[in-house]
PDB file of N, CA and C in Angstrom:
ATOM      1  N   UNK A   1     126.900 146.143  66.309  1.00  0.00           N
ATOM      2  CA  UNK A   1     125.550 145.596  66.259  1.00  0.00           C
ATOM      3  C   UNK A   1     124.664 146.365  67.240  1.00  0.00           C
ATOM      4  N   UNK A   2     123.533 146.853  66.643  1.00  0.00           N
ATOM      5  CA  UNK A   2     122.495 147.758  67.740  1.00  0.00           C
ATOM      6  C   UNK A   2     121.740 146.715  68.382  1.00  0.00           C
ATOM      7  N   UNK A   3     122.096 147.150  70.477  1.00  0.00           N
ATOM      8  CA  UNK A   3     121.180 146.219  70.925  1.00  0.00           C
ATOM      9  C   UNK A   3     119.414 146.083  70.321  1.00  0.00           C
ATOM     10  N   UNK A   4     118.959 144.939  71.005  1.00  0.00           N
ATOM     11  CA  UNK A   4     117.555 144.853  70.559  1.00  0.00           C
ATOM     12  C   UNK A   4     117.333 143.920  71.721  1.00  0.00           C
ATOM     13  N   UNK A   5     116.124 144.914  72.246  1.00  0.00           N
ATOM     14  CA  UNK A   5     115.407 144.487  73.552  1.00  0.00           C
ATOM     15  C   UNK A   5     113.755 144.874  73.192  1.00  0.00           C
ATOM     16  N   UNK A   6     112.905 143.823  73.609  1.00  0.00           N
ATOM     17  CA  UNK A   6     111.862 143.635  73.291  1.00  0.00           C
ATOM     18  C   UNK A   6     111.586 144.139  74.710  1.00  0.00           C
ATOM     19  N   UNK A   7     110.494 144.767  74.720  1.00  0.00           N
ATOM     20  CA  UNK A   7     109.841 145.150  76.066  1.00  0.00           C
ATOM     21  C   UNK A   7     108.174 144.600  76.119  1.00  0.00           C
ATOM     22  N   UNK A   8     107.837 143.528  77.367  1.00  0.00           N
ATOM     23  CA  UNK A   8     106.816 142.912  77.214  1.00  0.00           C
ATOM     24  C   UNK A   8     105.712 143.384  78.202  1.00  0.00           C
ATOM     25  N   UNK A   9     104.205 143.156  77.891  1.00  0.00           N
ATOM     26  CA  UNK A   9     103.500 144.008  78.515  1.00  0.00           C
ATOM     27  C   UNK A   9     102.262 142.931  78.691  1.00  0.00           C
ATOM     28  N   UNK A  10     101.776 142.892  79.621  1.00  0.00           N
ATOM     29  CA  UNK A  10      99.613 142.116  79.336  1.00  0.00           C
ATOM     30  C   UNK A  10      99.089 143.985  79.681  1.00  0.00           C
ATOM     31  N   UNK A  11      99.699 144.953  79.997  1.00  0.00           N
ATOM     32  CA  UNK A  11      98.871 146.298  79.861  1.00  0.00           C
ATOM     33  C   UNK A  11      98.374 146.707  78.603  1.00  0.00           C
ATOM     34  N   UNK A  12      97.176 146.758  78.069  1.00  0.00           N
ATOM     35  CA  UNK A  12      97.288 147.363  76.564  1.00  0.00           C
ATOM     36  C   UNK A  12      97.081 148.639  76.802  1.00  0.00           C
ATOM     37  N   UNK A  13      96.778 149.661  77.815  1.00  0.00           N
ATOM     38  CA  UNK A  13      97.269 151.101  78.149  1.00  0.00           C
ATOM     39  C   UNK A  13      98.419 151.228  77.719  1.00  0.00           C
ATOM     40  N   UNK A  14      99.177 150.059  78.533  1.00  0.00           N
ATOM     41  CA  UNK A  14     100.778 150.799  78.585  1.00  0.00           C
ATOM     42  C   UNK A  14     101.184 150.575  77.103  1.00  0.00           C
ATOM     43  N   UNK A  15     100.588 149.613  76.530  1.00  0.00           N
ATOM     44  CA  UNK A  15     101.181 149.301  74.983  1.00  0.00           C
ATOM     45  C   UNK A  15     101.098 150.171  74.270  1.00  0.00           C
ATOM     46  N   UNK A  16      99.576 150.501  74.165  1.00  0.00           N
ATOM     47  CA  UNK A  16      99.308 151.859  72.998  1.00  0.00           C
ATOM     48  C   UNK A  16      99.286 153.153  73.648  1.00  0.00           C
ATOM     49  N   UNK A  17     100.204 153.289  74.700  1.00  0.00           N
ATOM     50  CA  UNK A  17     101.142 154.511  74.941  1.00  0.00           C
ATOM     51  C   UNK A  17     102.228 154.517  74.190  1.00  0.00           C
ATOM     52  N   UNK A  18     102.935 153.459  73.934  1.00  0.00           N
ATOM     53  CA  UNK A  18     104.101 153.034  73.757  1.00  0.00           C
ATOM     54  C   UNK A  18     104.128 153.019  72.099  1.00  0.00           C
ATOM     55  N   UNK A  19     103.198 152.594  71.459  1.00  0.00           N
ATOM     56  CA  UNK A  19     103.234 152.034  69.718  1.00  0.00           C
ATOM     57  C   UNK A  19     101.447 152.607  69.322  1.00  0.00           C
ATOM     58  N   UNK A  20     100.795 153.243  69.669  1.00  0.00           N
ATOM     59  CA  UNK A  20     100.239 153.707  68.854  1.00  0.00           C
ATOM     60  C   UNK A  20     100.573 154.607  67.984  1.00  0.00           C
ATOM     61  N   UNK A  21     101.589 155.806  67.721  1.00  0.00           N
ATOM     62  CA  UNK A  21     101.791 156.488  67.005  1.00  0.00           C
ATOM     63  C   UNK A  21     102.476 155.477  65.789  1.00  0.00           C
ATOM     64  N   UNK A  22     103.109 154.835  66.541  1.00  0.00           N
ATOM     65  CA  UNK A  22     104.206 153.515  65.544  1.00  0.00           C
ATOM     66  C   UNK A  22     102.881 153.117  64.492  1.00  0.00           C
ATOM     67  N   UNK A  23     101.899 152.535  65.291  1.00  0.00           N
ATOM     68  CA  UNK A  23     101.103 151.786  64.496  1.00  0.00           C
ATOM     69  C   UNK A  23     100.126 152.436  63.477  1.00  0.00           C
ATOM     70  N   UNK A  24      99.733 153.795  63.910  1.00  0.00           N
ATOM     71  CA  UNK A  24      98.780 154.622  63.140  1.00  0.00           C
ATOM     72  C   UNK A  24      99.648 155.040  61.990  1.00  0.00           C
ATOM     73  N   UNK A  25     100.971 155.119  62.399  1.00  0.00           N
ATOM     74  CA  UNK A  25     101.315 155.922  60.992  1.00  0.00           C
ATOM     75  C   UNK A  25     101.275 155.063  59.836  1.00  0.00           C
ATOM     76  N   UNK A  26     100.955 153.691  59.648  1.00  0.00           N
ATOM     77  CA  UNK A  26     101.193 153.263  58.699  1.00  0.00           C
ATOM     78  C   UNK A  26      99.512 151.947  58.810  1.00  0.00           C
ATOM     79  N   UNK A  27      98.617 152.613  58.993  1.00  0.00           N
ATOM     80  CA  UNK A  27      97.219 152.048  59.421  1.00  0.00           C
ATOM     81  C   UNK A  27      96.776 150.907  58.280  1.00  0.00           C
ATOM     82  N   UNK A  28      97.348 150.244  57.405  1.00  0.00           N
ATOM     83  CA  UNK A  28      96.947 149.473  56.350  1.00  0.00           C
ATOM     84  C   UNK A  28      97.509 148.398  56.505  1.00  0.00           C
ATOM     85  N   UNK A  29      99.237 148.657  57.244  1.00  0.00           N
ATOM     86  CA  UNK A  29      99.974 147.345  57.514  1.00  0.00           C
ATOM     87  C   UNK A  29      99.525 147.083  58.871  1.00  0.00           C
ATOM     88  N   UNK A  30      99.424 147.847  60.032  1.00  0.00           N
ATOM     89  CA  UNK A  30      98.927 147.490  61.008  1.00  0.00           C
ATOM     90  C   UNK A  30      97.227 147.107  61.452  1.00  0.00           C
ATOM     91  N   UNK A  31      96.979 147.300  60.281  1.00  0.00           N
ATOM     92  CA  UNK A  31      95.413 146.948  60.098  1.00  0.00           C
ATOM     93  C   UNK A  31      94.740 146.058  61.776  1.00  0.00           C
ATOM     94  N   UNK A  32      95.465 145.056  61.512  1.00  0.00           N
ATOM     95  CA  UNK A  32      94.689 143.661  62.775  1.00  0.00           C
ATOM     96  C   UNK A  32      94.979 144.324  64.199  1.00  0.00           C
ATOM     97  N   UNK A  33      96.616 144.535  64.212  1.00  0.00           N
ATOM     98  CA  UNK A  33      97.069 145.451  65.233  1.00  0.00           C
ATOM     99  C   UNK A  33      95.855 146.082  66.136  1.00  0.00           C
ATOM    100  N   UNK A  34      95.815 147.433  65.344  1.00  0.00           N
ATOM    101  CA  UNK A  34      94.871 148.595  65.297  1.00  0.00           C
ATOM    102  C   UNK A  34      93.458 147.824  66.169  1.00  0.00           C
ATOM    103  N   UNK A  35      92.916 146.900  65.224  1.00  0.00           N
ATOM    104  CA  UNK A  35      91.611 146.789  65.236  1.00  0.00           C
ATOM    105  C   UNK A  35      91.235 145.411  66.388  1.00  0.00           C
ATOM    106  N   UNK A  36      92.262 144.557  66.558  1.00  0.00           N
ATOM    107  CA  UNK A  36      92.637 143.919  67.607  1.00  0.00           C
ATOM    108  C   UNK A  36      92.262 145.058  69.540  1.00  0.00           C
ATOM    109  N   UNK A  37      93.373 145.728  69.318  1.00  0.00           N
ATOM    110  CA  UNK A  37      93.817 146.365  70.462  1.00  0.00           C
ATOM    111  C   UNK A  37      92.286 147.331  70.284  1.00  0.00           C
ATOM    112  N   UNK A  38      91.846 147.587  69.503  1.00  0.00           N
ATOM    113  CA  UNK A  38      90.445 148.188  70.283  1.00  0.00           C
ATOM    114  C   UNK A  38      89.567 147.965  70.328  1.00  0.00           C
ATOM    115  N   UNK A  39      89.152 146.332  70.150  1.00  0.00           N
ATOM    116  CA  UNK A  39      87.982 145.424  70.446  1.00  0.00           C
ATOM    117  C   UNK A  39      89.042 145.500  72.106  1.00  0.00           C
ATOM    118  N   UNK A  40      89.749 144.906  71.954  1.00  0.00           N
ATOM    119  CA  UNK A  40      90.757 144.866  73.525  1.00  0.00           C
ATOM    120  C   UNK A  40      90.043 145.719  74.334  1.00  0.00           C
ATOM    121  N   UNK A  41      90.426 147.240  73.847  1.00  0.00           N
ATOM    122  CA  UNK A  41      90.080 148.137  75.077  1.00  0.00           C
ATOM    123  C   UNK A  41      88.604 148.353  75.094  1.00  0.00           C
ATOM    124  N   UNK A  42      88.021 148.377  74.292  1.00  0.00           N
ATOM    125  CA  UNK A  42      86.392 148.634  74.596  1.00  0.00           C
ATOM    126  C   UNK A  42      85.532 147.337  74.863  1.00  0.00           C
ATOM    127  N   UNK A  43      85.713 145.965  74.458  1.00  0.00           N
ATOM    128  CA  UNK A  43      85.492 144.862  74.930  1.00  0.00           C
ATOM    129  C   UNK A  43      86.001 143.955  76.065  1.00  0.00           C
ATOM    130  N   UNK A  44      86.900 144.281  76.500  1.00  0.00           N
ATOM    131  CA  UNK A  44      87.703 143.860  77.879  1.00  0.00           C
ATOM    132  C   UNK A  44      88.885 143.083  77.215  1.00  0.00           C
ATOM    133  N   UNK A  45      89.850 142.651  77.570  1.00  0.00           N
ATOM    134  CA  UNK A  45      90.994 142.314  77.860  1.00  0.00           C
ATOM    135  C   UNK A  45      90.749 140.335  77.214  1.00  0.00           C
ATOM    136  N   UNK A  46      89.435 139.846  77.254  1.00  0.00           N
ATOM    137  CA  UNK A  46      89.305 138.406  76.826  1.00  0.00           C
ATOM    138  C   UNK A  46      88.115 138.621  75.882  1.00  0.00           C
ATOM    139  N   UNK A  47      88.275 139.647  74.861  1.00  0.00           N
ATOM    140  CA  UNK A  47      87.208 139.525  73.811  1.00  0.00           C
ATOM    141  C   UNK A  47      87.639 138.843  72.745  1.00  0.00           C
ATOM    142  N   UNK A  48      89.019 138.156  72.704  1.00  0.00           N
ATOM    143  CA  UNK A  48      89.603 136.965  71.735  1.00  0.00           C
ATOM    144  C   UNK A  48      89.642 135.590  72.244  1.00  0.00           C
ATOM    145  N   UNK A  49      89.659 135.833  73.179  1.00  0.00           N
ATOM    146  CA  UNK A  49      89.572 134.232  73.996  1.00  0.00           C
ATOM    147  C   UNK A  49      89.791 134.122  75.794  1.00  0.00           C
ATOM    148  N   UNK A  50      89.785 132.780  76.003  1.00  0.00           N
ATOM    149  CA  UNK A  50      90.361 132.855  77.563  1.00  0.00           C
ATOM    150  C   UNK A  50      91.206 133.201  78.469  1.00  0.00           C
ATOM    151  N   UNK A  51      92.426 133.147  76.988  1.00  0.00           N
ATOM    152  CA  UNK A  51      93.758 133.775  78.298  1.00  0.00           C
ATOM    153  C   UNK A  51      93.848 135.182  77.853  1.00  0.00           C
ATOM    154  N   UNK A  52      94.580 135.514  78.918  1.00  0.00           N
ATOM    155  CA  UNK A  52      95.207 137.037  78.710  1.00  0.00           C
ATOM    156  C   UNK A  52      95.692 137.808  77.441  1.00  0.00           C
ATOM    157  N   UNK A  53      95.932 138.604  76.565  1.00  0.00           N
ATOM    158  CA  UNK A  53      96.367 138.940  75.353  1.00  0.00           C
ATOM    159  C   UNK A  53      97.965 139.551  75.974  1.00  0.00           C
ATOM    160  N   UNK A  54      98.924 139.594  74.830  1.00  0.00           N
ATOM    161  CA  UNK A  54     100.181 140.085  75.568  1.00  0.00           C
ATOM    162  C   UNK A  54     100.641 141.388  74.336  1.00  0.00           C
ATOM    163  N   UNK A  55     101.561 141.847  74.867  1.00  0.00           N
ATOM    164  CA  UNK A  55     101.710 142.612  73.682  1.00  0.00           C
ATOM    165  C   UNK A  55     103.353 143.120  73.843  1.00  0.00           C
ATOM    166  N   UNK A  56     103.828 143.498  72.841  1.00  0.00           N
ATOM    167  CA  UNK A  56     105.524 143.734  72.971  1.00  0.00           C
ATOM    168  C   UNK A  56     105.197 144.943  71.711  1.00  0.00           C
ATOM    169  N   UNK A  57     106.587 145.558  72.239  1.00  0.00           N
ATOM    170  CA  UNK A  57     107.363 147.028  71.945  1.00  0.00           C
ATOM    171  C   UNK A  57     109.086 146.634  71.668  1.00  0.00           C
ATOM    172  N   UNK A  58     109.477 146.852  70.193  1.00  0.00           N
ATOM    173  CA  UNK A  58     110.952 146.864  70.150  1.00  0.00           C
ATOM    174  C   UNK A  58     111.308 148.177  69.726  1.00  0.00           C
ATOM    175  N   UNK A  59     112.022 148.829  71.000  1.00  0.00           N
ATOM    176  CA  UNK A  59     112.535 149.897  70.689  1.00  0.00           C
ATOM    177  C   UNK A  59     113.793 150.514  69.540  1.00  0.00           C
ATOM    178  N   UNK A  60     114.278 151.290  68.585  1.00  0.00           N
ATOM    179  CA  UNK A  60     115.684 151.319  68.149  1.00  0.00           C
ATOM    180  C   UNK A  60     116.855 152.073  69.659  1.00  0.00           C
ATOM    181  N   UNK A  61     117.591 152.391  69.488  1.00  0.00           N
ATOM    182  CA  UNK A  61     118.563 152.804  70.289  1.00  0.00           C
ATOM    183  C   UNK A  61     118.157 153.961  70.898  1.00  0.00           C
ATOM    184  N   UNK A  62     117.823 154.987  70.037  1.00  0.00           N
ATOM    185  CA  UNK A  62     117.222 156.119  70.145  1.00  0.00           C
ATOM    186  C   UNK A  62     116.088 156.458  70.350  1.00  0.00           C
ATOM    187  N   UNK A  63     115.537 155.141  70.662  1.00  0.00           N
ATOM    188  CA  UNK A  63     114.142 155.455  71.244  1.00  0.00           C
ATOM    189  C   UNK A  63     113.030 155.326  70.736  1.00  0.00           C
ATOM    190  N   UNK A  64     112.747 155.673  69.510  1.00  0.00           N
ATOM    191  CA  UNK A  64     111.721 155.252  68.487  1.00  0.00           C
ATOM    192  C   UNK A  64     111.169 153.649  68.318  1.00  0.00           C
ATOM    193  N   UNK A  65     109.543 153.726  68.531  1.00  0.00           N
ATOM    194  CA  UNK A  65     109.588 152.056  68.801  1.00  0.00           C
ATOM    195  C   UNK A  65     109.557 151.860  66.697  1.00  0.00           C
ATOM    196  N   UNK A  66     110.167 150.608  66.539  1.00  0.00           N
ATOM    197  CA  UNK A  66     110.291 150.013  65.487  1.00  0.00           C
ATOM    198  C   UNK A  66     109.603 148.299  65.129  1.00  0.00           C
ATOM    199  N   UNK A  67     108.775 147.849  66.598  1.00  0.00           N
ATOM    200  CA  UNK A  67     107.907 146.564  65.609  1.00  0.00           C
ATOM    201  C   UNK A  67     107.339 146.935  67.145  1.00  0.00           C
ATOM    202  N   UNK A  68     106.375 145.936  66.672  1.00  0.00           N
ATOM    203  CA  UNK A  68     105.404 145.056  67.567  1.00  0.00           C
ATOM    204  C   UNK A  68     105.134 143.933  67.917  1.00  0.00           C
ATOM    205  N   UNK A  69     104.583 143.433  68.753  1.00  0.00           N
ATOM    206  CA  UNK A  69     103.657 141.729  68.888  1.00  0.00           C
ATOM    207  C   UNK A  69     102.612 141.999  70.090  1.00  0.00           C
ATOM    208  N   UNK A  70     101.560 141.503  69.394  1.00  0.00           N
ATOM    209  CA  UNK A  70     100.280 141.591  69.535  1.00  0.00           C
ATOM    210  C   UNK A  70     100.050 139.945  69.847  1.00  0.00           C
ATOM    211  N   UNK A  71      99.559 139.508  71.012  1.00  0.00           N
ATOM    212  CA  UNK A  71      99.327 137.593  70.961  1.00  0.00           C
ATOM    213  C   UNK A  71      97.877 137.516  72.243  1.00  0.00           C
ATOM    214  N   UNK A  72      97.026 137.520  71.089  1.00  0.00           N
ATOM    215  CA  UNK A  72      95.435 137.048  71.518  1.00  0.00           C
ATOM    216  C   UNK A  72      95.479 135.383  71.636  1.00  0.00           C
ATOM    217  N   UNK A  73      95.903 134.574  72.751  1.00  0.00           N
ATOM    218  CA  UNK A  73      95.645 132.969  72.604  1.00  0.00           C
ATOM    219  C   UNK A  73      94.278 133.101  72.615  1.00  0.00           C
ATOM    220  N   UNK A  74      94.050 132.229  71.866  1.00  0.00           N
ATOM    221  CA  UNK A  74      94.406 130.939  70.838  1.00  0.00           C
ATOM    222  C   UNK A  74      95.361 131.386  69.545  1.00  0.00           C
ATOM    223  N   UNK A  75      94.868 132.292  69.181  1.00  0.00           N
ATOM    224  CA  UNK A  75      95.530 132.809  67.765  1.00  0.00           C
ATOM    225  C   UNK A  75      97.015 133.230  67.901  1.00  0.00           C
ATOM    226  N   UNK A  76      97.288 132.973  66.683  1.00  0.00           N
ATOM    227  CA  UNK A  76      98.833 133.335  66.668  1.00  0.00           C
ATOM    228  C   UNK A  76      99.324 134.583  66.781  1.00  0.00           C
ATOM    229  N   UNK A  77     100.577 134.896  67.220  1.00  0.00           N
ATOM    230  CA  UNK A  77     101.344 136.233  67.086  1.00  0.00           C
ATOM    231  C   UNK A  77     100.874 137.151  66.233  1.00  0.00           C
ATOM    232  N   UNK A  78     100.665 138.099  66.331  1.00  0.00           N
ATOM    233  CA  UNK A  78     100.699 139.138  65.287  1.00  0.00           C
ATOM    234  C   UNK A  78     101.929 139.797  65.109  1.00  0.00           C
ATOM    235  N   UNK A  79     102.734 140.186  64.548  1.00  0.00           N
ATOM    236  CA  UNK A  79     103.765 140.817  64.541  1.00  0.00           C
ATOM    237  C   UNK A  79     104.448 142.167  63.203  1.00  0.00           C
ATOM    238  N   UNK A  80     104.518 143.331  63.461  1.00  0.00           N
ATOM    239  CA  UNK A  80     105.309 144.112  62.816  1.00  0.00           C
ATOM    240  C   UNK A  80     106.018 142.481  61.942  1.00  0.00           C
ATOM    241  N   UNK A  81     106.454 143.646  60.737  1.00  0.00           N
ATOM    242  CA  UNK A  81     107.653 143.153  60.016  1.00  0.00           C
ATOM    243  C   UNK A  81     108.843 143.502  60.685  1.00  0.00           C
ATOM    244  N   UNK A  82     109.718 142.295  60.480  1.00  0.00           N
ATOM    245  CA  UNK A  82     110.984 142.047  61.799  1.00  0.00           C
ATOM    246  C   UNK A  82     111.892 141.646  60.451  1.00  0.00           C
ATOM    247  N   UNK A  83     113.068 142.210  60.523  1.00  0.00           N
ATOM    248  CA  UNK A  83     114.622 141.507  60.027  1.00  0.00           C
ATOM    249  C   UNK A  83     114.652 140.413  60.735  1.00  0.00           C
ATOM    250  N   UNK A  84     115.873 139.782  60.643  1.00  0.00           N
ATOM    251  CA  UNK A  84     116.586 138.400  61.059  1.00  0.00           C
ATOM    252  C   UNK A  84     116.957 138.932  62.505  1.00  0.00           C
ATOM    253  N   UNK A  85     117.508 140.081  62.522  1.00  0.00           N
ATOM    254  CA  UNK A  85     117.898 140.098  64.055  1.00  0.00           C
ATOM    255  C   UNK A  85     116.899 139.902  64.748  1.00  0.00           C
ATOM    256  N   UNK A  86     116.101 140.928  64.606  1.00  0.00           N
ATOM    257  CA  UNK A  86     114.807 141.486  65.508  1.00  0.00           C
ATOM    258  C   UNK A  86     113.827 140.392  65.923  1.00  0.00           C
ATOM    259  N   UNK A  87     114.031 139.244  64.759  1.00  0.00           N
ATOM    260  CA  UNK A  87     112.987 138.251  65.028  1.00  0.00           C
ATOM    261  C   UNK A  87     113.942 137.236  65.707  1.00  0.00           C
ATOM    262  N   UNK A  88     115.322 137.217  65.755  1.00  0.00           N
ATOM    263  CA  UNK A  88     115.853 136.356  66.525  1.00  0.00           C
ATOM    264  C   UNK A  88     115.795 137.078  68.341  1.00  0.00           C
ATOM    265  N   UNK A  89     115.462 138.172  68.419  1.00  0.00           N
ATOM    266  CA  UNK A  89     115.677 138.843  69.770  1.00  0.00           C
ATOM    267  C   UNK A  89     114.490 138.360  70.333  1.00  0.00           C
ATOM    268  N   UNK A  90     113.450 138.521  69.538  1.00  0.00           N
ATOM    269  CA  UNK A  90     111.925 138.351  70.136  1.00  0.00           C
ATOM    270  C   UNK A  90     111.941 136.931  70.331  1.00  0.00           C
ATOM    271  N   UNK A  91     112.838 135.778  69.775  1.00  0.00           N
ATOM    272  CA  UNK A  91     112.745 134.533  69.891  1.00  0.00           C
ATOM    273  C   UNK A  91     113.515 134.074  71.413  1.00  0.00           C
ATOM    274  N   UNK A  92     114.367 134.691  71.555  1.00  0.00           N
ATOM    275  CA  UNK A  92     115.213 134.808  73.091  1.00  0.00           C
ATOM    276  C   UNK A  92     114.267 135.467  74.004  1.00  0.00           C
ATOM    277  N   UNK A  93     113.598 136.812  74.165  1.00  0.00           N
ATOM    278  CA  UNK A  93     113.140 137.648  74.698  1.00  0.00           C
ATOM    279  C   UNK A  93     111.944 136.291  75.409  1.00  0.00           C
ATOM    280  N   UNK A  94     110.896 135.799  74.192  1.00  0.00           N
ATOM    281  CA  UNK A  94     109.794 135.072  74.376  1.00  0.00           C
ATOM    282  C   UNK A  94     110.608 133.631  75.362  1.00  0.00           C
ATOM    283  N   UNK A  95     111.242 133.654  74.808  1.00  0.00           N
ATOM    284  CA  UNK A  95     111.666 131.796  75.981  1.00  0.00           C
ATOM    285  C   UNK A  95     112.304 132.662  76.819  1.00  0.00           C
ATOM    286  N   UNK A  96     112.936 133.846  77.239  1.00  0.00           N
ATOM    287  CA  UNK A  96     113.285 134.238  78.457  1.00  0.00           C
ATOM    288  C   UNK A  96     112.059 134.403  79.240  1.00  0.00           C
ATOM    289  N   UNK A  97     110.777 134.500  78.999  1.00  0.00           N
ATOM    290  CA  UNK A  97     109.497 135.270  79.281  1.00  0.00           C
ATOM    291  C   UNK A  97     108.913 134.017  79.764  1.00  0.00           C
ATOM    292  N   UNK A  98     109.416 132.528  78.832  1.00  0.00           N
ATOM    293  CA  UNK A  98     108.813 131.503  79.391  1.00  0.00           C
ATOM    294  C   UNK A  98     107.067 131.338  78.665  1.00  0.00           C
ATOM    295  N   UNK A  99     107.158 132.082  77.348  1.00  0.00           N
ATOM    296  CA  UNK A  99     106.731 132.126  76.601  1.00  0.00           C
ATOM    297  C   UNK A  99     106.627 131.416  75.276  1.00  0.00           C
TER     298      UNK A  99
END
């Protein structure tokens, strides 16, 4: 079984260092993603609401990131398409986070 570790961030620098190439290459599914994270950076950090926005990176083994989560409160998760594992990791990862 390939580990799966979610890596969590409130940086959206460090995020779309991390998953912009992930996310551009496929700009139709990541649509909100995309367009989310750059009201983010050119509107400040609470241009969705009061709290903080968070954002996650799941890497494969080899390094290549393979999903996302994008979470503007109030609104719900945004998330890459996830298998059963991946969405069970992010479900551990998030209550380890206290999330």
């Amino acid at each position: 079984m390939e580990p799966r570790h979610w890596q969590l961030t409130d940086d959206l620098a460090e995020f779309l260092r991390d998953a912009e190439d992930f996310l551009r290459s496929r700009p139709a599914l990541h649509t909100v993603t995309l367009t989310v994270s750059e009201a983010l950076r050119t509107r400040g950090p609470y241009a969705h609401g009061a709290e903080p926005p968070r954002f996650g990176v799941l890497r494969g083994v080899d390094g290549p990131v393979r999903a996302t989560l994008l979470h503007t409160p109030p609104h719900p998760l945004q998330l890459t398409p996830l298998d059963p594992e991946d969405a069970a990791a992010l479900a551990a990862r998030l209550a380890e986070a206290g999330l």
